[in-house]
Protein backbone atom coordinates (compact mmCIF):
# COMPACT_ATOMS: atom_id res chain seq x y z
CA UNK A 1 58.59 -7.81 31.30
CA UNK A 2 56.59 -11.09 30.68
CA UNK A 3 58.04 -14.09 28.90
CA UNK A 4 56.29 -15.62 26.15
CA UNK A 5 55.88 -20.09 26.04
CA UNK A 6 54.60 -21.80 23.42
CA UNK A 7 53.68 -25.40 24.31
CA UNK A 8 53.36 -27.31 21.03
CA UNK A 9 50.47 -24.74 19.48
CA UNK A 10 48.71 -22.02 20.09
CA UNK A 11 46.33 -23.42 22.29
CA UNK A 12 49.16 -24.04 25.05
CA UNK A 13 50.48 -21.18 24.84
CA UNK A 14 50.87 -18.84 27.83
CA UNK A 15 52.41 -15.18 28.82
CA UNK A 16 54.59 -15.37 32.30
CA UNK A 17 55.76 -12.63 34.06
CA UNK A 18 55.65 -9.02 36.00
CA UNK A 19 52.67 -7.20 34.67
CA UNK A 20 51.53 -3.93 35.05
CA UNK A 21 53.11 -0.38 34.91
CA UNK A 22 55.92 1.50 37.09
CA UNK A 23 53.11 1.86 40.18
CA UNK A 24 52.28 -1.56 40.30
CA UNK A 25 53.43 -4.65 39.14
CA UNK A 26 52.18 -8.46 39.49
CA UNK A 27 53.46 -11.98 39.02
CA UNK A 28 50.88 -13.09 36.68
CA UNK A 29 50.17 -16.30 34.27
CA UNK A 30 47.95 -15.73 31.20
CA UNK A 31 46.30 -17.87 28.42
CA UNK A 32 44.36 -20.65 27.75
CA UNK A 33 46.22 -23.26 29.36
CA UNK A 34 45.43 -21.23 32.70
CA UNK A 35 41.55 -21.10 31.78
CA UNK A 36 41.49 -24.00 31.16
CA UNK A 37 43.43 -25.71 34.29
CA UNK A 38 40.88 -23.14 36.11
CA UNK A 39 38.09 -24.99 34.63
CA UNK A 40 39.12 -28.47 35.29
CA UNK A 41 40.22 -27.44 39.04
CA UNK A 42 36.32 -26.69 39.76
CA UNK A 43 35.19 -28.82 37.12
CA UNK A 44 36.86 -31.71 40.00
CA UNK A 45 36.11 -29.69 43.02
CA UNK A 46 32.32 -29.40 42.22
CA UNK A 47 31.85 -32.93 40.86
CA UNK A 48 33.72 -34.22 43.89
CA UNK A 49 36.78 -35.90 41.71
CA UNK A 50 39.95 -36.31 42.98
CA UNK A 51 41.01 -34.54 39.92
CA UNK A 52 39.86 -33.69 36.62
CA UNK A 53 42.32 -33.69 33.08
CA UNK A 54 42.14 -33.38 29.85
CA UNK A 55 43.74 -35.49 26.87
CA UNK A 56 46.71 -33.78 26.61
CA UNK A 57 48.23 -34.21 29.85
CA UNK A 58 46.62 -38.33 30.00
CA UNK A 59 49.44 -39.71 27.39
CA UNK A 60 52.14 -38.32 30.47
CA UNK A 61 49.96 -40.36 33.20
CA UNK A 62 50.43 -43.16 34.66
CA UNK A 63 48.09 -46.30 33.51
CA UNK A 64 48.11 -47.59 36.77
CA UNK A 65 46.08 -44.52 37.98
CA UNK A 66 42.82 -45.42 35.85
CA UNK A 67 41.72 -42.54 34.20
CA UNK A 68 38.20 -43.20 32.55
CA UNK A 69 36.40 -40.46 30.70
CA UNK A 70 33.72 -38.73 31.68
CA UNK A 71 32.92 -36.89 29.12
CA UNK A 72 32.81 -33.94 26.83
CA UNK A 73 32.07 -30.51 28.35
CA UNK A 74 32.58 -26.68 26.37
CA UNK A 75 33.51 -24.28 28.38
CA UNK A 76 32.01 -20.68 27.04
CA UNK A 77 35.03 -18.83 27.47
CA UNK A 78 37.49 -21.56 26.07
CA UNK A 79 35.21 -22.27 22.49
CA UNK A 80 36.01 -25.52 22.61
CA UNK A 81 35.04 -29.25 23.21
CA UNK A 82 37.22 -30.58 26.43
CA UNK A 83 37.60 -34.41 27.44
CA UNK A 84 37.71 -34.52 31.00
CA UNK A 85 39.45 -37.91 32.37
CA UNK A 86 39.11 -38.75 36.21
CA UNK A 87 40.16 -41.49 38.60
CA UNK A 88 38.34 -44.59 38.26
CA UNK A 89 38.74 -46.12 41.69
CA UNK A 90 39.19 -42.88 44.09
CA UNK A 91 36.65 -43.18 46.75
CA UNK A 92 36.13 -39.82 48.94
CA UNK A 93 37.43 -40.45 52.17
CA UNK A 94 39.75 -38.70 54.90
CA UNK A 95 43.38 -39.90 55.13
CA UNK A 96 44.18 -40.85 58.67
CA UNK A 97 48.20 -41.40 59.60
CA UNK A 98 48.80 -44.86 61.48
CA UNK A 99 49.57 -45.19 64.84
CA UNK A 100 53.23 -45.48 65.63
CA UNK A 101 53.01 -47.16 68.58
C-alpha cells in the first residue's frame, strides 16, 4: 500500500510506499519531486558542483552558504523551466583529517 504526500501543489507531490503485487513487492518513491532531485544530483555531479538546488528548497538555506544561480535549464521529462542555485565559494578539493599528534 503506498502513501500519498502532497507538498504545497501538485508539483511536490510524491507516492511512498510497497509497490508491486503479492510476488514481489518494493520500497519505492515516485513523482516529480524524485525526477527532479534525480536531475539536480547529476546536474551537480557532471558540472562538478558541490551541489545543485532549485528555488524551492533556497528560501530553507542558509545565506551564509552563498548560493548564486547558474541558470535556467528544462529538463525533457519534467516540462518545465528549473533554477539551479550552487555554492559560490566551494573549491574541489579532498578533505584531509588533522594530525592528532
Amino acid at each position: 500500500m503506498a502513501a500519498f504526500f502532497d507538498f504545497s501543489g501538485a508539483e511536490h507531490a510524491l507516492a511512498v510506499g510497497n509497490i508491486g503485487s503479492s510476488i514481489k513487492m518494493d520500497y519505492t518513491v515516485l513523482g516529480n519531486t524524485v525526477d527532479e532531485a534525480m536531475h539536480l544530483a547529476a546536474f551537480a555531479r557532471d558540472m562538478k558542483h558541490a551541489i545543485a538546488i532549485d528555488k524551492s528548497i533556497l528560501p530553507n538555506a542558509d545565506a551564509s552558504w552563498g548560493f548564486l544561480p547558474v541558470g535556467d535549464f528544462e529538463f525533457s521529462d519534467l516540462n518545465q523551466l528549473i533554477t539551479i542555485y550552487t555554492l559560490a565559494n566551494f573549491e574541489d578539493r579532498k578533505l584531509t583529517l588533522a594530525d592528532p599528534g
